[in-house]
N, C-alpha and C. Protein backbone atom coordinates (compact mmCIF):
# COMPACT_ATOMS: atom_id res chain seq x y z
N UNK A 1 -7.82 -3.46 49.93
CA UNK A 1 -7.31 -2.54 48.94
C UNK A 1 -6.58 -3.28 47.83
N UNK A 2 -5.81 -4.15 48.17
CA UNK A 2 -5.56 -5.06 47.15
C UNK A 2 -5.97 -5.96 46.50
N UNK A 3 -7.50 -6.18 46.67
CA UNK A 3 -8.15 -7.02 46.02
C UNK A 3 -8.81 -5.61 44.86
N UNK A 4 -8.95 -4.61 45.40
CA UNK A 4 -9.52 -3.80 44.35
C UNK A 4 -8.37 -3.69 43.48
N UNK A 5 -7.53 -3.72 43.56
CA UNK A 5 -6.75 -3.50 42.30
C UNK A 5 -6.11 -4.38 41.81
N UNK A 6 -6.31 -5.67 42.43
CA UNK A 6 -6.39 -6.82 41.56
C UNK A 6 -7.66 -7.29 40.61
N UNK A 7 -8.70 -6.60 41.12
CA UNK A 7 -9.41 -7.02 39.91
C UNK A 7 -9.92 -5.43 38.79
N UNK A 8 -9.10 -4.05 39.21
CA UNK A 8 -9.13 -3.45 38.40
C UNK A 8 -7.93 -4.27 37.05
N UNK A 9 -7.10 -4.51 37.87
CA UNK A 9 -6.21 -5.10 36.85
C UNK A 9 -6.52 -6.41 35.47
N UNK A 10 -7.41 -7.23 36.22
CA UNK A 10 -8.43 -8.47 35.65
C UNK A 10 -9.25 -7.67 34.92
N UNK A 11 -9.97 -7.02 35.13
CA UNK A 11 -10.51 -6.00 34.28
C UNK A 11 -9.96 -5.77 33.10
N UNK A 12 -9.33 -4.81 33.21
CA UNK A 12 -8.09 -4.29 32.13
C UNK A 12 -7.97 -5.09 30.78
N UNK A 13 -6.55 -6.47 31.81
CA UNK A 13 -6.37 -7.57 30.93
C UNK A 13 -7.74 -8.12 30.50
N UNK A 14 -8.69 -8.33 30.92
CA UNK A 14 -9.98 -8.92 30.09
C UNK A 14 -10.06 -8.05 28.96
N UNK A 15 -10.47 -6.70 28.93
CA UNK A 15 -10.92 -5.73 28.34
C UNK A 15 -9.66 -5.78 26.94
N UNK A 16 -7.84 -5.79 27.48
CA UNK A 16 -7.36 -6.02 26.33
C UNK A 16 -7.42 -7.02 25.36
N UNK A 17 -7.83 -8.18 26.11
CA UNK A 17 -8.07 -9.56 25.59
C UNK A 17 -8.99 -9.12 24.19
N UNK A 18 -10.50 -8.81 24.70
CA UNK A 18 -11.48 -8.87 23.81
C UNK A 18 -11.35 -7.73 22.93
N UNK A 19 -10.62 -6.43 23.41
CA UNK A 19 -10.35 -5.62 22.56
C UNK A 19 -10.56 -6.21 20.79
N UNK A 20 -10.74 -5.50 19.86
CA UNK A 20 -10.85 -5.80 18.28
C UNK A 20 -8.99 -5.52 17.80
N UNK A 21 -8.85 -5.98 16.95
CA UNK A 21 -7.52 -6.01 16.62
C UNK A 21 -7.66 -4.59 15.98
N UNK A 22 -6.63 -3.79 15.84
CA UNK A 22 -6.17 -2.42 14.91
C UNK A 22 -5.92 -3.22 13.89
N UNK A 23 -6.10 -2.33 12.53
CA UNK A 23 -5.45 -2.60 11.16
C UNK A 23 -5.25 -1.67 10.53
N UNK A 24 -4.64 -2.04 9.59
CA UNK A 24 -4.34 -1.61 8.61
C UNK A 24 -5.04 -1.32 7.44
N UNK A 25 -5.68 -1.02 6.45
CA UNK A 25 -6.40 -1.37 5.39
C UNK A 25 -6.39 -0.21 4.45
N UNK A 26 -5.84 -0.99 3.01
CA UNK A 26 -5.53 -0.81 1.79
C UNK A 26 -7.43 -0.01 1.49
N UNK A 27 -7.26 0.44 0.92
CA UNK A 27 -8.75 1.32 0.10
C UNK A 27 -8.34 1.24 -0.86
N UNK A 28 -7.70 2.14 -1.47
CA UNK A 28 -7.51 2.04 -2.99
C UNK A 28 -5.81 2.90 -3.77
N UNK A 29 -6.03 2.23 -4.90
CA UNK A 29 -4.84 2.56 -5.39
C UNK A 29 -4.79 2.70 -6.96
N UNK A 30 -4.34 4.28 -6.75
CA UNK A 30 -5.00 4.80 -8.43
C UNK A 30 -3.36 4.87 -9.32
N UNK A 31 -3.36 4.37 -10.47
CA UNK A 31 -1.77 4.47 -11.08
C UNK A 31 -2.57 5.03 -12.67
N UNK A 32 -1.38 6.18 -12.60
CA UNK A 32 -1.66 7.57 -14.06
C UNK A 32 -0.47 7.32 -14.52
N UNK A 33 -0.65 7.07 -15.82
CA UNK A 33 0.79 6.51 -16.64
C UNK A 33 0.51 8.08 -17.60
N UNK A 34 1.80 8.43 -17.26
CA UNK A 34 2.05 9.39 -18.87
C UNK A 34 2.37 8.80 -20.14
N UNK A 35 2.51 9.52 -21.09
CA UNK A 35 2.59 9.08 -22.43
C UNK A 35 4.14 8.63 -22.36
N UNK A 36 4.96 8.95 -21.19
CA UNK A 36 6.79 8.19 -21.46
C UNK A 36 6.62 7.15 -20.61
N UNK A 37 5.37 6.65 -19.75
CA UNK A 37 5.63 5.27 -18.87
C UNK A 37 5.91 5.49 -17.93
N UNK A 38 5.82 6.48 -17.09
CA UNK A 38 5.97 6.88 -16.13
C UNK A 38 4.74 6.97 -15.13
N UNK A 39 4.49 6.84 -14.09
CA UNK A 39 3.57 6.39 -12.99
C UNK A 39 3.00 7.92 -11.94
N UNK A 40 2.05 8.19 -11.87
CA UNK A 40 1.82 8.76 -10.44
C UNK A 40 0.94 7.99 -9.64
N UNK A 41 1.20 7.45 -8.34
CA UNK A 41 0.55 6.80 -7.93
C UNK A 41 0.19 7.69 -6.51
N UNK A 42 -1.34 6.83 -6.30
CA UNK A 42 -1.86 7.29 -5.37
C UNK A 42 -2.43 6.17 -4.42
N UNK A 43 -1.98 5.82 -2.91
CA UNK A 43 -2.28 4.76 -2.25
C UNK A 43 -2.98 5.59 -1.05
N UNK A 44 -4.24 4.98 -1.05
CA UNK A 44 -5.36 5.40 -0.16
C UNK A 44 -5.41 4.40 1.20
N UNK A 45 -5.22 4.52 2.10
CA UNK A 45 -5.16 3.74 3.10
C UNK A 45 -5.79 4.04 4.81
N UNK A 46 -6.38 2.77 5.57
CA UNK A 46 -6.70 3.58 6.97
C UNK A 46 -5.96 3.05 7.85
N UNK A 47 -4.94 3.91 8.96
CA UNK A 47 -3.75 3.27 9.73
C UNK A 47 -4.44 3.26 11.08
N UNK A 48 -4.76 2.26 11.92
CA UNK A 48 -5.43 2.17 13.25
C UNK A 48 -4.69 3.08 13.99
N UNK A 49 -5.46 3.81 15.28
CA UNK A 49 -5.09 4.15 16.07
C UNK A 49 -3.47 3.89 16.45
N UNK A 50 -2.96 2.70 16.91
CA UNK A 50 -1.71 2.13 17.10
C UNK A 50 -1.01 2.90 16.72
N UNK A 51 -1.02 2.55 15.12
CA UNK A 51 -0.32 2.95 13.87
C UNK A 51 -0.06 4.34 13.62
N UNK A 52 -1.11 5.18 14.35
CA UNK A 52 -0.94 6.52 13.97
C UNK A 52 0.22 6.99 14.94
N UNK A 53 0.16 6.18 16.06
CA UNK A 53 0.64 6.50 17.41
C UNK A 53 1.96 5.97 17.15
N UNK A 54 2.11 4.98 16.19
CA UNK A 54 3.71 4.57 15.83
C UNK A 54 4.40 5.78 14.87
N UNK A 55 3.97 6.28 13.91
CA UNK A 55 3.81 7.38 13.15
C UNK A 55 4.65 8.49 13.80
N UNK A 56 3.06 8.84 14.51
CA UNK A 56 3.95 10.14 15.63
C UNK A 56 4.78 10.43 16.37
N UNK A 57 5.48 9.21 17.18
CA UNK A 57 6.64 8.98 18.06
C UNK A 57 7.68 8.03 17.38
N UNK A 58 7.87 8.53 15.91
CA UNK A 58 8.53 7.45 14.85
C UNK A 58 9.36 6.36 14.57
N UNK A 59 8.40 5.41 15.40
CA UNK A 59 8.16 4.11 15.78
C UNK A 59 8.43 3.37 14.32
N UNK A 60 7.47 4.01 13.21
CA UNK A 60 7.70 3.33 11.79
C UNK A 60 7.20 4.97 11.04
N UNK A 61 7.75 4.67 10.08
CA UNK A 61 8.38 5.73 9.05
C UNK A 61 7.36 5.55 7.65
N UNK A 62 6.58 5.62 7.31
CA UNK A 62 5.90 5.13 6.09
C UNK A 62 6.19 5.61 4.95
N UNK A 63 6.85 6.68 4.85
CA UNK A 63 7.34 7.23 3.30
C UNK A 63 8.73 6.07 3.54
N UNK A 64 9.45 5.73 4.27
CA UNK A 64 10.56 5.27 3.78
C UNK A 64 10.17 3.46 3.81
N UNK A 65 9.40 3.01 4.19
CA UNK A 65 8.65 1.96 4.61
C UNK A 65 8.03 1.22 3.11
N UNK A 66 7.14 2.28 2.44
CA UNK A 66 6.85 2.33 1.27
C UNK A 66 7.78 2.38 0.43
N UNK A 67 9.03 3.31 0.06
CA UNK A 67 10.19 3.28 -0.69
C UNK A 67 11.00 1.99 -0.92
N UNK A 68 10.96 1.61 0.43
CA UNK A 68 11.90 0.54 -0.01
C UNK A 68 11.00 -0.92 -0.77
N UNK A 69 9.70 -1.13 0.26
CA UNK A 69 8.82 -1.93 -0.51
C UNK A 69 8.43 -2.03 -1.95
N UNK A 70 8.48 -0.37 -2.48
CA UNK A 70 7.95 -0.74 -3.78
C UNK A 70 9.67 -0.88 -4.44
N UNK A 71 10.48 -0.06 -4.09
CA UNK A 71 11.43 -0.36 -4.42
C UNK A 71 12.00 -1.88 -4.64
N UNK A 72 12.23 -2.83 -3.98
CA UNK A 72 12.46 -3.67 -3.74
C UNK A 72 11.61 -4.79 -4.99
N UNK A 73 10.39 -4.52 -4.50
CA UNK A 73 9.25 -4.94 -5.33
C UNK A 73 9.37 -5.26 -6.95
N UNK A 74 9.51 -3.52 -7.62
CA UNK A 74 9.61 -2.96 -8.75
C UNK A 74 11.27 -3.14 -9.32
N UNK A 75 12.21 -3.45 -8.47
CA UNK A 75 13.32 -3.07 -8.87
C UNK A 75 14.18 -1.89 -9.48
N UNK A 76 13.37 -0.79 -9.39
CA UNK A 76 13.74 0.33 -9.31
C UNK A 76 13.43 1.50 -8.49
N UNK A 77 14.30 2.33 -8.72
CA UNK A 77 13.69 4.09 -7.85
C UNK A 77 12.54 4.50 -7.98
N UNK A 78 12.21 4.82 -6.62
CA UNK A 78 10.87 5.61 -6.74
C UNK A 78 11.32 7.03 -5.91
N UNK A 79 10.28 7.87 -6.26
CA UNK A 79 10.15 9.01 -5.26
C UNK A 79 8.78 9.08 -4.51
N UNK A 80 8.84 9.07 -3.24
CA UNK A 80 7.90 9.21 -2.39
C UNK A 80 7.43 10.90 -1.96
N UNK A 81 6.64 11.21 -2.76
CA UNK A 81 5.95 12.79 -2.73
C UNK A 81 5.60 13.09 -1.84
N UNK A 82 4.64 12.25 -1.03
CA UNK A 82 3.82 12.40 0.25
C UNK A 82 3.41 11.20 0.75
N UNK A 83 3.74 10.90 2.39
CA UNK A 83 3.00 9.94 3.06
C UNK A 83 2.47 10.37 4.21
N UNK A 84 1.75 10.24 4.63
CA UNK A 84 0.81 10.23 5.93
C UNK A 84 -0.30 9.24 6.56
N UNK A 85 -0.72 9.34 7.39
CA UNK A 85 -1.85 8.40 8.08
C UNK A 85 -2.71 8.41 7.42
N UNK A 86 -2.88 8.88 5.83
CA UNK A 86 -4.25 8.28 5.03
C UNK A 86 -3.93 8.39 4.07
N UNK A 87 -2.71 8.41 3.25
CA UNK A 87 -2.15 8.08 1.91
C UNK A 87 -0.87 8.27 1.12
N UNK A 88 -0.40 7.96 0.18
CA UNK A 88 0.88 8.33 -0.18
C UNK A 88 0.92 8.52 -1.90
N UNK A 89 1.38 9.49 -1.80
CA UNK A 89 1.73 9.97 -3.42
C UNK A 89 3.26 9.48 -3.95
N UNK A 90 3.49 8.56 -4.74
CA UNK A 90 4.59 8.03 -5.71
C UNK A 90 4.50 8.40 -6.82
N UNK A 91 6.03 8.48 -7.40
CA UNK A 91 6.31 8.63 -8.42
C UNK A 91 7.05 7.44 -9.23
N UNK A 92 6.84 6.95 -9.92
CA UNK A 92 7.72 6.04 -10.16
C UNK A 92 8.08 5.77 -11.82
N UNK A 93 9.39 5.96 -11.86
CA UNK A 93 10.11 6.74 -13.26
C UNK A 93 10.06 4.80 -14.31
N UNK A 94 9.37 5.40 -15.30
CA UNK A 94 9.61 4.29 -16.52
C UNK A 94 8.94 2.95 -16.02
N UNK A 95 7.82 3.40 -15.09
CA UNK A 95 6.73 1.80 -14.68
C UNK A 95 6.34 1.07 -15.40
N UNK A 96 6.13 1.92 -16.95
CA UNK A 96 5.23 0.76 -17.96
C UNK A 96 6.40 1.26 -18.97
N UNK A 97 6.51 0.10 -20.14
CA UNK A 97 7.42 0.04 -20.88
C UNK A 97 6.33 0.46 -22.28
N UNK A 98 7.25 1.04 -23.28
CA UNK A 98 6.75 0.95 -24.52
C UNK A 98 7.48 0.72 -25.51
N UNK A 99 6.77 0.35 -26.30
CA UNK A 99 7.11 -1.01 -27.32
C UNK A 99 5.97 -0.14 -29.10
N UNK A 100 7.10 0.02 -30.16
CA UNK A 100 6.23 0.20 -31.09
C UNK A 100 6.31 -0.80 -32.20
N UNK A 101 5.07 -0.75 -32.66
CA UNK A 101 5.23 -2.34 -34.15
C UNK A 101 4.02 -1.87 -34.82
N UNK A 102 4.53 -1.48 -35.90
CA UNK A 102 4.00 -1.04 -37.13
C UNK A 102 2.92 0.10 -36.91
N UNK A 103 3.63 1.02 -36.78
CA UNK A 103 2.88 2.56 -36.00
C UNK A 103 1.84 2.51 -35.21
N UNK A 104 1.71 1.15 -34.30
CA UNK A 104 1.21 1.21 -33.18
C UNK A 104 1.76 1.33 -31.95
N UNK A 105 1.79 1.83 -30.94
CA UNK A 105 1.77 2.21 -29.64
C UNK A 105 1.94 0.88 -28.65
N UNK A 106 2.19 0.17 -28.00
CA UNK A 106 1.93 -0.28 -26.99
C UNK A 106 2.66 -0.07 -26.07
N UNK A 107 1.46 -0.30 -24.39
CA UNK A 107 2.38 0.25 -22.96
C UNK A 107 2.33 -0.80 -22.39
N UNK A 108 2.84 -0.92 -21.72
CA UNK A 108 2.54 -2.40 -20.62
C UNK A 108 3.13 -1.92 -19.43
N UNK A 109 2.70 -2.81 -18.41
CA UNK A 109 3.05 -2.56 -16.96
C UNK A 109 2.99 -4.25 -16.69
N UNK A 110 4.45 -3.61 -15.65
CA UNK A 110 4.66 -4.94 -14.80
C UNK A 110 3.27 -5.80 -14.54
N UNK A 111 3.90 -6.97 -13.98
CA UNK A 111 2.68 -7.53 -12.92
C UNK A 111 3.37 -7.13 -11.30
N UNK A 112 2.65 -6.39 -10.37
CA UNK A 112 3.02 -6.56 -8.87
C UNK A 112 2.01 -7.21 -8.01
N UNK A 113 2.94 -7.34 -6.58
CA UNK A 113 2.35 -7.77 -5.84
C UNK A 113 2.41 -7.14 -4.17
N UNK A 114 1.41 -6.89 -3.71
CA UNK A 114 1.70 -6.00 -2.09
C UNK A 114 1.65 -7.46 -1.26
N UNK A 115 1.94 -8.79 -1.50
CA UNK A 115 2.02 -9.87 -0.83
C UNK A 115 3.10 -9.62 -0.18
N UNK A 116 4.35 -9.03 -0.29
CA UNK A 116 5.90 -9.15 -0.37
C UNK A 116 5.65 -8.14 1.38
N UNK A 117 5.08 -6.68 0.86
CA UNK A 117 4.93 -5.46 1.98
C UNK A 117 4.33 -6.31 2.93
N UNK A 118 3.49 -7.09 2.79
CA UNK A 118 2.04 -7.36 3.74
C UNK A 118 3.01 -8.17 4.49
N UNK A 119 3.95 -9.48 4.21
CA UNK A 119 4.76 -10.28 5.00
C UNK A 119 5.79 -9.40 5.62
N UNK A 120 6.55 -8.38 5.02
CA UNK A 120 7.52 -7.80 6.21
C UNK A 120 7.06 -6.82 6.85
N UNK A 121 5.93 -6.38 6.58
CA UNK A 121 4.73 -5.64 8.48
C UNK A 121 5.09 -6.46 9.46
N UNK A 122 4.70 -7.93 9.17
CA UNK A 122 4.46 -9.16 9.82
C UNK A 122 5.74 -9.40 11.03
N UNK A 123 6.82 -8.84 10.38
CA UNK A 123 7.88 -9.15 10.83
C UNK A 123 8.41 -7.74 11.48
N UNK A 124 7.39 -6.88 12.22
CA UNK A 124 7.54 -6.37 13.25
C UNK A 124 7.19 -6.65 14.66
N UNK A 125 7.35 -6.04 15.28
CA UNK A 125 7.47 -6.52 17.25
C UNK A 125 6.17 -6.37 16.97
N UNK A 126 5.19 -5.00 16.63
CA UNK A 126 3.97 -4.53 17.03
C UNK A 126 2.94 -5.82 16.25
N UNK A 127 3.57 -6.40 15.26
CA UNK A 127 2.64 -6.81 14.55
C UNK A 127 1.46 -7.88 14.41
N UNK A 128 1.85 -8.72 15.96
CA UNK A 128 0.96 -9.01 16.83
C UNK A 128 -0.46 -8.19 17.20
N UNK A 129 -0.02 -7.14 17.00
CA UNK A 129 -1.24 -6.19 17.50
C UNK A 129 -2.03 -5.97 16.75
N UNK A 130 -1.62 -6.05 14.91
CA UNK A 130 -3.23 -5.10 14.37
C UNK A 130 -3.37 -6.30 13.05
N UNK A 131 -4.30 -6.14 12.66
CA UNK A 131 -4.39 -7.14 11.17
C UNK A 131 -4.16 -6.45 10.04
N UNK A 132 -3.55 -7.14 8.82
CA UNK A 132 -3.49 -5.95 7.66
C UNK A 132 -3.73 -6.30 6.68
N UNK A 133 -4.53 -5.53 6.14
CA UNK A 133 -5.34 -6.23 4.67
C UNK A 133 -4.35 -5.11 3.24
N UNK A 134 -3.54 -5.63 2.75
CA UNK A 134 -2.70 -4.86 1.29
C UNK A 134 -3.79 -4.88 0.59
N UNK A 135 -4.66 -5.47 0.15
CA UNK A 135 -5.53 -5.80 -0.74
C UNK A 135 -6.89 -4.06 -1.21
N UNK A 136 -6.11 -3.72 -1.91
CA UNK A 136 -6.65 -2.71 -2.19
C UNK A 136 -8.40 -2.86 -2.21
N UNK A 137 -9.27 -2.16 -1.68
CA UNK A 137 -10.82 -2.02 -2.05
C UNK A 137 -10.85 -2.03 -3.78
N UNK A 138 -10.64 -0.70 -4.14
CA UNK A 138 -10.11 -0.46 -6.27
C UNK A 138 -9.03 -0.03 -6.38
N UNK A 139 -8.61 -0.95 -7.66
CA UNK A 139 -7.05 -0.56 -7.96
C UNK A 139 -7.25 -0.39 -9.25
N UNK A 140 -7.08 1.15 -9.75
CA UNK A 140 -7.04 1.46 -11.25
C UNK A 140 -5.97 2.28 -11.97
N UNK A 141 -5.61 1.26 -13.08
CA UNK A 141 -4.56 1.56 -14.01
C UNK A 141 -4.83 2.55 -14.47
N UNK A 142 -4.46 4.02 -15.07
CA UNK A 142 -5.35 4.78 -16.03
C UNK A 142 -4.42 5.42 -16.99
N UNK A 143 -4.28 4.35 -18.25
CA UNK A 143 -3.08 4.71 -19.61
C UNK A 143 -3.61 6.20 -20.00
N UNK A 144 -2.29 6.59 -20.49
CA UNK A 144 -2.37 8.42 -21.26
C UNK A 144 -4.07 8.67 -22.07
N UNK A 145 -4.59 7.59 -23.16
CA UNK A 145 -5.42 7.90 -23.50
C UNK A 145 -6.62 7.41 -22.90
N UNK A 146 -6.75 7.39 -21.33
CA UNK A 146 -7.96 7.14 -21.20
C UNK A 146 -8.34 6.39 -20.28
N UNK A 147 -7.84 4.72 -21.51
CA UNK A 147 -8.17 3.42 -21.13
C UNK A 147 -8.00 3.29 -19.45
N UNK A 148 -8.95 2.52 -19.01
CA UNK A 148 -8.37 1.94 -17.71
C UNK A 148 -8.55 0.91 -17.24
N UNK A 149 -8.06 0.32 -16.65
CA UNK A 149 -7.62 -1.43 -16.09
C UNK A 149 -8.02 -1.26 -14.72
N UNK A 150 -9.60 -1.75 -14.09
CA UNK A 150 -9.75 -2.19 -12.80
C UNK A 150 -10.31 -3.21 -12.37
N UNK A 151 -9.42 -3.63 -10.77
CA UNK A 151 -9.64 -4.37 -10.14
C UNK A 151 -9.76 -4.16 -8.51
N UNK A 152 -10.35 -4.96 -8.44
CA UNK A 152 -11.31 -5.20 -7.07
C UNK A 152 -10.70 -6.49 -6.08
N UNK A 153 -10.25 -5.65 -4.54
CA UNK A 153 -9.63 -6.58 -3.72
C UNK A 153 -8.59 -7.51 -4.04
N UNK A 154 -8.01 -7.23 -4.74
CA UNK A 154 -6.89 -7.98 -5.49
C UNK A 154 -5.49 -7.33 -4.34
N UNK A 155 -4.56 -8.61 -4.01
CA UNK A 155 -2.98 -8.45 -3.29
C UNK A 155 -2.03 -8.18 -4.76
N UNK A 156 -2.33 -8.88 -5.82
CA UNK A 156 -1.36 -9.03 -6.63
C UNK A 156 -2.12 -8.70 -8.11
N UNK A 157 -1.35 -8.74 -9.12
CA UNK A 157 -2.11 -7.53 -10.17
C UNK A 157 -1.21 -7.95 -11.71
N UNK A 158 -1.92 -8.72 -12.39
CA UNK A 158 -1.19 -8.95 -13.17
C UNK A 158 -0.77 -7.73 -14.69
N UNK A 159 0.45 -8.20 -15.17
CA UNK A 159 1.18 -7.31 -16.53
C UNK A 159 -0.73 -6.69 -17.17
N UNK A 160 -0.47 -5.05 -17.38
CA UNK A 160 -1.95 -5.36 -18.37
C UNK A 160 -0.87 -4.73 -19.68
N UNK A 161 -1.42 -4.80 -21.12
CA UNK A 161 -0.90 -4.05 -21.92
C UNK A 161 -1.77 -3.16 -23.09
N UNK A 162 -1.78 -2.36 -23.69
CA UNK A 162 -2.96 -1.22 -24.18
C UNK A 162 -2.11 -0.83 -25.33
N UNK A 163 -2.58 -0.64 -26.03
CA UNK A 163 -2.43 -0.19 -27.63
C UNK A 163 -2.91 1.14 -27.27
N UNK A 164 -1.95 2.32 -27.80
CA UNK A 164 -2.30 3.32 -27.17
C UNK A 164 -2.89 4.06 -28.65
N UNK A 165 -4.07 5.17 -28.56
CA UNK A 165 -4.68 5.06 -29.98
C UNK A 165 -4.45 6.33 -30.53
């Protein structure tokens, strides 16, 4: 009897061994600038099993998780609208700056980076357990008139700036 459940147990541990890692993974991330520089953002994401299960027994917190990251990040306030196990709605007051010279328009936006978020996941207990890709699938800027700025699999995202028309 104890050999059967010594090798149900060998079992098991094998089975967790080869198990595939859980992750994390960035999809996409859409940023709507109003005409005052102001941001709605939309972060599309898939949270492994684990993750959902950290979620629900609130293990980790992702609206406040996100707050402080972009916070931190951006150096200013954000408001976190909505987070859940497949995305989060931000607000984030005065993201792109504007600048006028000789009755033209210009907006600009920072340069960021989700390198900063992706290292303090890292620096959880669980985080052994799943892999995490920040690296958005598409990440698109989309200024008041239109224009839009995209990129593909990118962690970090440099200043863009737009002459607004």
């Amino acid at each position: 009897m104890k050999s059967t459940y010594l090798l149900i147990g060998c079992i098991c541990l094998l089975a967790w061994a080869v198990m595939p890692a859980q992750a994390f993974t960035a999809k996409a991330l859409t940023i709507n600038l109003d005409a005052n520089g102001n941001a709605q953002v939309d972060f599309q994401y898939d949270l492994s099993f684990a993750e959902q299960a950290a979620v629900f027994v609130n293990i980790a917190n992702p609206s406040a998780e996100l707050k402080t990251a972009l916070e931190n990040n951006l150096n200013r306030q954000v408001t976190v609208v909505k987070a859940d196990s497949s995305s989060a709605d931000v607000i984030i007051p005065s993201f792109a700056t504007i600048s006028l010279s000789n009755g033209t328009e210009t907006m600009t936006t920072p340069a960021f980076s989700f390198a900063n978020a992706q290292a303090a996941i890292r620096q959880y207990w669980w985080a052994g357990l799943i892999s995490v890709d920040m690296s958005p699938d598409v990440t698109t800027i989309t200024f008041p008139d239109g224009y839009q700025a995209t990129y593909n699999y990118q962690i970090s995202f440099p200043s863009v700036s737009h002459q607004i028309g």
